[in-house]
Protein backbone atom coordinates (compact mmCIF):
# COMPACT_ATOMS: atom_id res chain seq x y z
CA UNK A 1 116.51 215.63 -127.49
CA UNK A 2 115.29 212.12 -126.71
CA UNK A 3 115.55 211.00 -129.80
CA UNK A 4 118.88 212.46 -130.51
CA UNK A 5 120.15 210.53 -127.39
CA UNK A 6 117.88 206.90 -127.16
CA UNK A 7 118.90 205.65 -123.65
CA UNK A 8 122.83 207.04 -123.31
CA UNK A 9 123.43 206.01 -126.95
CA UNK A 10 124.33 208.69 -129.47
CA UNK A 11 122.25 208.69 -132.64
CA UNK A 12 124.72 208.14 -136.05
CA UNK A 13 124.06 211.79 -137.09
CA UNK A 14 124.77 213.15 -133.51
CA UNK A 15 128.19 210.99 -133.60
CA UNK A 16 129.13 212.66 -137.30
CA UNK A 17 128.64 215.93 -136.12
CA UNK A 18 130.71 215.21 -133.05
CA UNK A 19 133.45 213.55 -135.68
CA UNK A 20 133.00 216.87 -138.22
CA UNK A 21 133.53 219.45 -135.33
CA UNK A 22 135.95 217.92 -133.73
CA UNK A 23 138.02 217.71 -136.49
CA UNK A 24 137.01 221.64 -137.33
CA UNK A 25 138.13 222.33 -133.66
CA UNK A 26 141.54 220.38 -133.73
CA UNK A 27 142.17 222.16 -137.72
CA UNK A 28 141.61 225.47 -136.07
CA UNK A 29 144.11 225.07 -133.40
CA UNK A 30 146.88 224.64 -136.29
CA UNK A 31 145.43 227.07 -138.79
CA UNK A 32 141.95 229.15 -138.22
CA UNK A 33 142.44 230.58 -141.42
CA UNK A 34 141.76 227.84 -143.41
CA UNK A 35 138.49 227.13 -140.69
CA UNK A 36 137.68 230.66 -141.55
CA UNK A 37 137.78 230.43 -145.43
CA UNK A 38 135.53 227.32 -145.53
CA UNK A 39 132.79 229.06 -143.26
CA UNK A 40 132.82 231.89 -145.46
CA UNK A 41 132.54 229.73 -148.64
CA UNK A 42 129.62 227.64 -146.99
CA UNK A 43 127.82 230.67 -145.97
CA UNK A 44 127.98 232.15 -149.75
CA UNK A 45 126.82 228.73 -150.63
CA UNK A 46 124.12 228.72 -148.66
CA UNK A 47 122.58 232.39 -149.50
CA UNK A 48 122.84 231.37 -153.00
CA UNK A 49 121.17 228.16 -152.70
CA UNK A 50 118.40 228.69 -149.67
CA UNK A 51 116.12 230.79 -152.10
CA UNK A 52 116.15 227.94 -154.59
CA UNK A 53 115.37 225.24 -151.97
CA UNK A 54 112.87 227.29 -150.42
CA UNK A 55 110.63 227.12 -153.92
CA UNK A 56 111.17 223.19 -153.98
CA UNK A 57 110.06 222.92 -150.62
CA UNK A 58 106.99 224.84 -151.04
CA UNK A 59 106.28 222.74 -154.56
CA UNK A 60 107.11 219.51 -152.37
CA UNK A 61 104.59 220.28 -150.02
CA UNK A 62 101.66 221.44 -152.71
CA UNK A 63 102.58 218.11 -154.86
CA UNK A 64 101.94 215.90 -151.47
CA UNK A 65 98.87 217.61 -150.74
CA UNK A 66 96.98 216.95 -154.16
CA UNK A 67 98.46 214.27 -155.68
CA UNK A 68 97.06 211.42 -153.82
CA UNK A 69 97.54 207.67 -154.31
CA UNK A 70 94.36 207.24 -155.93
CA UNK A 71 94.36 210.04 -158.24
CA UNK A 72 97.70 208.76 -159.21
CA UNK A 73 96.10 205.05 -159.56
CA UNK A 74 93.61 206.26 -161.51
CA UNK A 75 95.95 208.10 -164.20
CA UNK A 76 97.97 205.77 -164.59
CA UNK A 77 95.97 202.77 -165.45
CA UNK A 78 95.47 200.34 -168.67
CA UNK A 79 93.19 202.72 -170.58
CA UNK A 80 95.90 206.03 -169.84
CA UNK A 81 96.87 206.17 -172.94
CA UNK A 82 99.41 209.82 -173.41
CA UNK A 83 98.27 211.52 -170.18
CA UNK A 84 99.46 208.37 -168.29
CA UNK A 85 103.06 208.47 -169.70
CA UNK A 86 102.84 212.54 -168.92
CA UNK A 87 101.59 212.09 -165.64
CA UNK A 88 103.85 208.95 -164.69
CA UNK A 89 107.12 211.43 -166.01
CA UNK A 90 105.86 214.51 -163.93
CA UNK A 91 104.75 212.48 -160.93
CA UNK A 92 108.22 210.24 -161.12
CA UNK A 93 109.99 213.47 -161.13
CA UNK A 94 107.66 215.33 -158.41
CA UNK A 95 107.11 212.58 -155.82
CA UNK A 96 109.81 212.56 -153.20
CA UNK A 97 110.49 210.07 -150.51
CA UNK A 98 112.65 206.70 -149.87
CA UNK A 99 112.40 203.34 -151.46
CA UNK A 100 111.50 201.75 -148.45
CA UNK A 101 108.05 203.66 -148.59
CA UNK A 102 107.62 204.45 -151.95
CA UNK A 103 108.09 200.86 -153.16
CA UNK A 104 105.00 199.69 -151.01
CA UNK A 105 102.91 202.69 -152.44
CA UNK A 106 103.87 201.82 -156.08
CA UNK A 107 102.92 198.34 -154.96
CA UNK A 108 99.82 199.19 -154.38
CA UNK A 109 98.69 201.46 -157.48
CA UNK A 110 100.28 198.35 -159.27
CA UNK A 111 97.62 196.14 -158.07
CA UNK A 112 95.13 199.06 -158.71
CA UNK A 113 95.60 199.00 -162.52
CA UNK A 114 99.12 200.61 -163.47
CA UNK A 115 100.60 199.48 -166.09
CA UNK A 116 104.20 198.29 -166.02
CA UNK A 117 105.80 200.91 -168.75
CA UNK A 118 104.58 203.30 -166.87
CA UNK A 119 105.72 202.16 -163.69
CA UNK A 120 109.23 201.69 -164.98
CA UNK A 121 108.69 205.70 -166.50
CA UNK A 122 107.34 206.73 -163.18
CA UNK A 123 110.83 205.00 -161.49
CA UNK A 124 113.26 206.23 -164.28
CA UNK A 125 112.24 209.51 -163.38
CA UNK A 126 112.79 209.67 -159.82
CA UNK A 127 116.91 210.08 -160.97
CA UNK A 128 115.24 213.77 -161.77
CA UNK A 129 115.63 214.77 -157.77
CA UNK A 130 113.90 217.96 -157.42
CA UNK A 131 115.91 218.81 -154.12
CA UNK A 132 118.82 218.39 -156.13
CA UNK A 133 118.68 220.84 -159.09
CA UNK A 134 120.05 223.66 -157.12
CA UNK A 135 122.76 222.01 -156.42
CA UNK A 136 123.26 220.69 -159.65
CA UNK A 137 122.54 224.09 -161.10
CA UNK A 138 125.04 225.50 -158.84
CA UNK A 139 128.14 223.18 -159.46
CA UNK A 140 127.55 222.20 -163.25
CA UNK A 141 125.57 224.86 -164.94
CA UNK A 142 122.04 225.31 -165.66
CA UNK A 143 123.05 224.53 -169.50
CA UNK A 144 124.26 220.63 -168.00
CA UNK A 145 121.18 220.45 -165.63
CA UNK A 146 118.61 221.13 -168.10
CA UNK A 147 119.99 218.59 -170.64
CA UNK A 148 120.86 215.79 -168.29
CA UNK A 149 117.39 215.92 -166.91
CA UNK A 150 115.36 216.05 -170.54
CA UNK A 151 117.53 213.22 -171.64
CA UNK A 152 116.26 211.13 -168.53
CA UNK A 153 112.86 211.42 -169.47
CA UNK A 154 113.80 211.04 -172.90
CA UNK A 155 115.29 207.56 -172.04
CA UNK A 156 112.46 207.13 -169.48
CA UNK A 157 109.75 207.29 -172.23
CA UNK A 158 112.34 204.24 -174.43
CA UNK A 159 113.30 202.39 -170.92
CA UNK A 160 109.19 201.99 -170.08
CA UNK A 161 108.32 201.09 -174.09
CA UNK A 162 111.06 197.87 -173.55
CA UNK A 163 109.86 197.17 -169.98
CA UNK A 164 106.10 197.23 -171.71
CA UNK A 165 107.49 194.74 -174.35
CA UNK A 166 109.75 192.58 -172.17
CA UNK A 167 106.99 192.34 -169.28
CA UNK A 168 103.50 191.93 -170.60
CA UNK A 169 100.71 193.06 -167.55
CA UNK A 170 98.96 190.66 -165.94
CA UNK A 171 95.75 191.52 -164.13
């Protein structure tokens, strides 16, 4: 709870909830009905999409056990050749965190040997969000998911050919 509540200050995500249930309490008091309809919508949402994210997490977790940074270092170097464009799709697409910490860890395999087409591969393909296909799947089809992803590593594969043309490596 300390962190929730640093020194009588409310955390941001402590004050939305606040905002969101207050205005669920003050909707209720003119018409629960429409308070009940969008529980029972969220709850059908949420049995439908909890099996889905339970797989993702489980695949989250097994990716950030064995794919370490200098496995992915050494894949993804000069001498790659295919299996660095394969593994800089799958590991753009399977690697999960924020810019703020990713960007230092790309940093980093960068000055280990990757090359730059496959860094701007490995960053096209983080726009295939894992977390997010269920959702996806669940308000636009599975049809619309699968192509929208395959064309981003289709234009991945083109978008880190130019970057390897426009920006020549350096090391």
């Amino acid at each position: 709870m300390n962190k929730l509540i640093n020194k009588n200050r409310i955390s941001g995500g402590v004050k939305f909830l606040i905002i969101v249930l207050v205005i669920y309490l003050v909707i209720a008091l003119f018409n629960f009905s429409i308070i009940k309809d969008a529980f029972f919508d969220f709850l059908q949402m949420l049995i439908k999409i909890v099996p889905i994210l339970v797989i993702v997490f489980v695949v989250m977790v097994l990716v950030n056990l064995y794919f370490t940074r200098d496995k992915i270092g050494k894949y993804l170097g000069k001498e790659s050749g295919i299996k660095g464009w394969l593994y800089a799709i799958i590991s753009g697409i399977l690697v999960s965190g924020p810019p703020y910490i990713l960007f230092p860890l790309l940093g980093e395999i960068k000055k280990g040997g990757m090359k730059n087409s496959l860094l701007a591969v490995f960053l096209y393909n983080r726009n295939v969000k894992i977390p997010f296909l269920p959702v996806m799947i669940y308000y636009f089809g599975l049809s619309f998911t699968v192509i929208l992803s395959l064309y981003i590593i289709i234009f991945s594969i083109l978008n880190g050919k130019l970057i390897g043309w426009l920006v020549k490596d350096r090391f």
